[in-house]
Structures are given as structure tokens and as C-alpha cells.
C-alpha atoms as a PDB file:
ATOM      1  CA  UNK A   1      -4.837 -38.130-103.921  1.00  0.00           C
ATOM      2  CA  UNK A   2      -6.459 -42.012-104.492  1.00  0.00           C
ATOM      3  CA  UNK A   3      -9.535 -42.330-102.344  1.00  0.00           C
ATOM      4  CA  UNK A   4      -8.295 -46.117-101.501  1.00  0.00           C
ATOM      5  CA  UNK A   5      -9.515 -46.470 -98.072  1.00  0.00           C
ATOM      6  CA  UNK A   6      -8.345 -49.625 -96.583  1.00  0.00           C
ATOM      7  CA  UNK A   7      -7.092 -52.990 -96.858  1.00  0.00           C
ATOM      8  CA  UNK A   8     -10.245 -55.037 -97.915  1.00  0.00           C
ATOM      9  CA  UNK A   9      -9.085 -58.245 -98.343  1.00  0.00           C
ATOM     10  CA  UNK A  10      -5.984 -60.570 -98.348  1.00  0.00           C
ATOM     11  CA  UNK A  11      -5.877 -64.077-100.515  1.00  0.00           C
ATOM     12  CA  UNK A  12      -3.734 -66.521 -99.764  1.00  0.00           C
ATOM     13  CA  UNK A  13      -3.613 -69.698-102.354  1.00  0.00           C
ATOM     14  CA  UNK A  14      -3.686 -73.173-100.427  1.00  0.00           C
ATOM     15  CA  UNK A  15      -3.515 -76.620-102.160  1.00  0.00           C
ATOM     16  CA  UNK A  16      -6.458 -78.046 -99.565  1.00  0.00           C
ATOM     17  CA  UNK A  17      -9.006 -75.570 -98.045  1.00  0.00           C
ATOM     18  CA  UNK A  18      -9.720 -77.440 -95.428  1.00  0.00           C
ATOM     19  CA  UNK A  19      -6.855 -77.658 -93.205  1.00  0.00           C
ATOM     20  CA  UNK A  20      -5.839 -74.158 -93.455  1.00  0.00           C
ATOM     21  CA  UNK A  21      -9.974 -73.722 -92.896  1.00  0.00           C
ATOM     22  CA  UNK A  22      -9.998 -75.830 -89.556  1.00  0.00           C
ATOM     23  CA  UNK A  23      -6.563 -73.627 -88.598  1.00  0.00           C
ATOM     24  CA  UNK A  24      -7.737 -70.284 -88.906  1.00  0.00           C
ATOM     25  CA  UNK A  25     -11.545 -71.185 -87.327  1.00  0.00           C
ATOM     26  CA  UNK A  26      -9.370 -71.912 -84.194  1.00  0.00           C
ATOM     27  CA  UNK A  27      -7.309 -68.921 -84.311  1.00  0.00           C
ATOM     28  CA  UNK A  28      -9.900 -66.260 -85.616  1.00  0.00           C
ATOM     29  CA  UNK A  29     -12.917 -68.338 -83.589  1.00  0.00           C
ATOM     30  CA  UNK A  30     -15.258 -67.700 -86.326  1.00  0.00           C
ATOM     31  CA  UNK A  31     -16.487 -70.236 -89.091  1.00  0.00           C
ATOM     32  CA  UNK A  32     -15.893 -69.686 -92.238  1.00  0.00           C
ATOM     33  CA  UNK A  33     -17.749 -68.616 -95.264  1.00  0.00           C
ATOM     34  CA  UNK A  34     -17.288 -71.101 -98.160  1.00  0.00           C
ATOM     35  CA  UNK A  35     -18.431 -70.446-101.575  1.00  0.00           C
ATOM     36  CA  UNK A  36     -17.358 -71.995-105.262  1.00  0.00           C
ATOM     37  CA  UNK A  37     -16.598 -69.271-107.858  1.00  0.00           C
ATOM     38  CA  UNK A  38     -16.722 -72.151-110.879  1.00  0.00           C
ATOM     39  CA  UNK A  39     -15.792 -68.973-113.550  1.00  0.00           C
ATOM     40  CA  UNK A  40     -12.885 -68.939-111.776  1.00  0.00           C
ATOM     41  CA  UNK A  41     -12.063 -72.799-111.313  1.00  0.00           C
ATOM     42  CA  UNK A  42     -11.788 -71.986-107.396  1.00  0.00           C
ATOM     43  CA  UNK A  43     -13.309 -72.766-104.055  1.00  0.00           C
ATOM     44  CA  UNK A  44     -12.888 -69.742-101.565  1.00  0.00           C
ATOM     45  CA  UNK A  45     -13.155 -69.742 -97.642  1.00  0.00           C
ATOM     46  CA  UNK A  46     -13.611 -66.127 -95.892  1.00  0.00           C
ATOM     47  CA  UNK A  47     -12.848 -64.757 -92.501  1.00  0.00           C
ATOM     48  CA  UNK A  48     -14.067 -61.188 -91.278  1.00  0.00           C
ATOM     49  CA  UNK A  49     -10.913 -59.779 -89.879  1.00  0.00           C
ATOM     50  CA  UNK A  50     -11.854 -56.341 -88.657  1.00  0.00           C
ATOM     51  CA  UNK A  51     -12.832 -53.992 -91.583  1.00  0.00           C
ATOM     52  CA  UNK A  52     -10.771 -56.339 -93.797  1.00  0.00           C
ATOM     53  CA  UNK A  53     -11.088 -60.408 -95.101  1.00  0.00           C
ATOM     54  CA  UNK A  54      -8.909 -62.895 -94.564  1.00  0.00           C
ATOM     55  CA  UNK A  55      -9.276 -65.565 -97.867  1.00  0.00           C
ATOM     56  CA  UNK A  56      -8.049 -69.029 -98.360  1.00  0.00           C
ATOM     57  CA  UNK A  57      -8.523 -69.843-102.256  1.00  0.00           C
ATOM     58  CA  UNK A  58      -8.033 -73.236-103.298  1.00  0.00           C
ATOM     59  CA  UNK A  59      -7.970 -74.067-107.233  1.00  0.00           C
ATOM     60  CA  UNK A  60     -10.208 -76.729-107.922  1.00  0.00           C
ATOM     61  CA  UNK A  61      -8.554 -77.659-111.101  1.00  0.00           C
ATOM     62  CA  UNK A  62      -5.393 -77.316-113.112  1.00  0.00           C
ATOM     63  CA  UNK A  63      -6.366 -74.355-115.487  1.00  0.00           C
ATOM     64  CA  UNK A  64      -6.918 -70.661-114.896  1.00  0.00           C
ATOM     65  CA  UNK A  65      -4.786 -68.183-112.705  1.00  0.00           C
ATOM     66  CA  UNK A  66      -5.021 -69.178-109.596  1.00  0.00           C
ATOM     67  CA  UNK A  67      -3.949 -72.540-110.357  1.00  0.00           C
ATOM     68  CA  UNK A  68      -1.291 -70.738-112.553  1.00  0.00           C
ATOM     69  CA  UNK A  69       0.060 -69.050-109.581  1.00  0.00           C
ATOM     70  CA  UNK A  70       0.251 -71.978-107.108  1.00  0.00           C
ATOM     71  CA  UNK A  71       2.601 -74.023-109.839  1.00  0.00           C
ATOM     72  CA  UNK A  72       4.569 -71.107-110.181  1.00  0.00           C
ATOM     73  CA  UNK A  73       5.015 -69.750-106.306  1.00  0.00           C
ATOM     74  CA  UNK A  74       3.842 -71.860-104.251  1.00  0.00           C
ATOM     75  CA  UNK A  75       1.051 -71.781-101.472  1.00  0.00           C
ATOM     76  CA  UNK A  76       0.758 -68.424 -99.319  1.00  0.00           C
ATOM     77  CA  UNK A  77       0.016 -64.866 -99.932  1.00  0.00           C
ATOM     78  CA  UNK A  78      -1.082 -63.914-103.679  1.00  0.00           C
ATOM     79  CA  UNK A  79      -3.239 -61.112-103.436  1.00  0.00           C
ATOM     80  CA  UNK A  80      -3.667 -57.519-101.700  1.00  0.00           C
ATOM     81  CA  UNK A  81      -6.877 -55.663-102.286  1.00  0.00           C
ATOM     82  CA  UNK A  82      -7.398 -52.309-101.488  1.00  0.00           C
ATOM     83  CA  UNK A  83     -10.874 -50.800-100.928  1.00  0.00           C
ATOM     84  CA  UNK A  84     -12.481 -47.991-101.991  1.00  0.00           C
ATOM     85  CA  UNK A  85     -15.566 -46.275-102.357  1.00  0.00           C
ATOM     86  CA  UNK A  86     -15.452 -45.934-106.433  1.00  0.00           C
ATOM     87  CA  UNK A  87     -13.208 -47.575-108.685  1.00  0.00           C
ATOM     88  CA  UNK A  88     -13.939 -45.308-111.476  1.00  0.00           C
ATOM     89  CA  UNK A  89     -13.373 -42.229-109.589  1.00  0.00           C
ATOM     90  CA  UNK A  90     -10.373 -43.769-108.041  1.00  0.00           C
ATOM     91  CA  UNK A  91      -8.851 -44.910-112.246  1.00  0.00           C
ATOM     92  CA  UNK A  92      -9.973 -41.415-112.969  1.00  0.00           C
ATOM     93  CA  UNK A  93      -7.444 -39.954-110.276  1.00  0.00           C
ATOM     94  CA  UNK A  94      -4.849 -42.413-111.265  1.00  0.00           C
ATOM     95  CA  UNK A  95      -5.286 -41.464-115.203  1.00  0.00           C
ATOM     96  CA  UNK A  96      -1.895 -40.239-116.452  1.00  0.00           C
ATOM     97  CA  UNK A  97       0.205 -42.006-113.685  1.00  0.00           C
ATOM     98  CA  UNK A  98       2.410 -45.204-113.686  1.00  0.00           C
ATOM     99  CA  UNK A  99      -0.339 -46.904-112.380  1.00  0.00           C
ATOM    100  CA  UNK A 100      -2.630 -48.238-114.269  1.00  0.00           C
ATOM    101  CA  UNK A 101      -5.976 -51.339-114.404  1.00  0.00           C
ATOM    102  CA  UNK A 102      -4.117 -54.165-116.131  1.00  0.00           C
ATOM    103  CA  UNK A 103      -5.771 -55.673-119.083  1.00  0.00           C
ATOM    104  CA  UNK A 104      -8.292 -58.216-117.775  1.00  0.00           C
ATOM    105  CA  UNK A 105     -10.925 -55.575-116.784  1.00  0.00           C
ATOM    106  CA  UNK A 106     -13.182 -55.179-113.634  1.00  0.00           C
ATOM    107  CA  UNK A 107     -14.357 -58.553-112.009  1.00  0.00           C
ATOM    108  CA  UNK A 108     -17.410 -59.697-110.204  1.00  0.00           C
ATOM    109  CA  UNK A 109     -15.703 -60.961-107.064  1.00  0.00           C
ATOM    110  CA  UNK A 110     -16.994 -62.526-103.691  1.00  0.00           C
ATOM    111  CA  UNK A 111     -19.980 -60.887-101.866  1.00  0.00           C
ATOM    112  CA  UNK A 112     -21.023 -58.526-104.030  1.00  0.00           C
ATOM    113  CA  UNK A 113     -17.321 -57.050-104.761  1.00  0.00           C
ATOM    114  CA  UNK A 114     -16.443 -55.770-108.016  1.00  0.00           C
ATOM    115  CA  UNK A 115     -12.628 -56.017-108.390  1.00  0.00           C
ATOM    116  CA  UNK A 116      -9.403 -54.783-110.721  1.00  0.00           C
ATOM    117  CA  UNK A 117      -6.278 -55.885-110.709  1.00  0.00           C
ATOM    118  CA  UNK A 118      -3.540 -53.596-111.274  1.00  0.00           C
ATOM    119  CA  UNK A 119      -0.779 -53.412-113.941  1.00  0.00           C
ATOM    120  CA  UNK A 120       2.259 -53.815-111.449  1.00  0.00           C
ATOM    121  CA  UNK A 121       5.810 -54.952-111.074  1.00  0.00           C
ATOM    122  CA  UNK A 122       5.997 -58.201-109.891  1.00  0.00           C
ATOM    123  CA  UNK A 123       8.982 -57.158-107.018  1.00  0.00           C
ATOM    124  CA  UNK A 124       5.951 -56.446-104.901  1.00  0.00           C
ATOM    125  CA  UNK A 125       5.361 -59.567-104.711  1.00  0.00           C
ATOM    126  CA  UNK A 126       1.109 -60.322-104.134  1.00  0.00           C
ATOM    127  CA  UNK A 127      -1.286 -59.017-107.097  1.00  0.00           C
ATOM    128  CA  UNK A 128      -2.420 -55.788-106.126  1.00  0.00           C
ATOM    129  CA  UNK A 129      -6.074 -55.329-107.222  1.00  0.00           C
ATOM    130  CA  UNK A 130      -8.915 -52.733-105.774  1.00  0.00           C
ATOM    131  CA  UNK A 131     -12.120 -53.499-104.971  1.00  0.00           C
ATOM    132  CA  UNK A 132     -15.286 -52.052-104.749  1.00  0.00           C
ATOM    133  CA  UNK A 133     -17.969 -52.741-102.152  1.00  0.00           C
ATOM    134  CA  UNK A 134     -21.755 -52.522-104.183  1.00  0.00           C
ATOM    135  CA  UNK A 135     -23.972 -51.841-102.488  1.00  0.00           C
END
């Protein structure tokens, strides 16, 4: 058994930031956190949603994979990340199965979360990734 925990965040890819920003401040009634990651060639814009984040991520230029996946699907939902408590111990538990880290590594991602996509087939749909909360 995986100790994934939770949903801890959803991404969904926009073109602007801004009007899906001024959208979901209305419906969540909550402002938004808005951060450049410039590694990543993205601005982000967060929501606490519960235990779980809502994220808008807008490519901020025409290079990298964000911007990679918005020419090839479209704006929406890209991304499901599942939390846990350890992503080593949760690898460890996976070792030996179908599923497995895919080959870009662990991540520094928003707020102090260290991330990993998975290797998975693209039917799902969304990248699946876990993420770690450090502390």
C-alpha cells in the first residue's frame, strides 16, 4: 500500500492568467497567490481549496513544457498531484510495479513542494506527478 494521502494540487494551463485569476477570486472569494517560476518559463496563480490547490499556470514564453502542452492540448486541466508524506518511501513501495518516477527527476515546485512526475499512459489524460510537502 502507497502512503499517497490526498489530492494536493490541480494545474490547469491558461493562455492569460489574469482572466481566469479575476474568475476564480469571485468564485473561491480568496485572492490569489502569484509567483514567477522563471526555470520553468511560467507565471503561476494559487488558490487554497480545502486541503488541496487550485493552480492557473500561464507560460510566459514559447519554450519548455508547459508551453509544449498548451500547443499541443489546449488550455484546461494538465496536471494531478497527489500528496504524500515521503516520496522516497512512497518510490520505495512502488519499486517493482508498473509504476514508476519518469525520467526528469524530483522538482523544486511552488511553496516549498518537491515534486515527481510519473511515467504514465497518456489515456489518463493530466500528468500525474506526487508531491511532497517540506517542511
Amino acid at each position: 500500500m502507497s502512503n499517497i494521502q490526498s489530492i494536493h494540487h490541480i494545474n490547469f494551463v491558461v493562455k492569460e492568467l489574469q482572466p481566469a485569476v479575476d474568475y476564480l477570486q469571485i468564485l473561491l472569494k480568496c485572492p490569489a497567490i502569484v509567483e514567477a517560476l522563471p526555470k520553468r518559463q511560467v507565471k503561476t496563480a494559487r488558490f487554497p481549496l480545502g486541503e488541496a490547490w487550485l493552480v492557473l499556470v500561464q507560460p510566459l514564453s514559447d519554450e519548455g513544457e508547459v508551453a509544449r502542452i498548451l500547443q499541443e492540448r489546449g488550455e484546461g486541466l494538465f496536471l494531478l498531484s497527489l500528496g504524500t508524506d515521503s516520496l522516497a518511501d512512497c518510490f520505495e513501495q512502488l519499486a517493482g510495479t508498473a509504476i514508476q518516477p519518469d525520467a526528469k527527476g524530483q522538482r523544486q515546485g511552488l511553496d516549498n513542494w518537491l515534486v515527481q512526475d510519473l511515467a504514465c499512459p497518456s489515456a489518463l489524460g493530466p500528468v500525474l506527478q506526487l508531491c511532497q510537502q517540506l517542511k
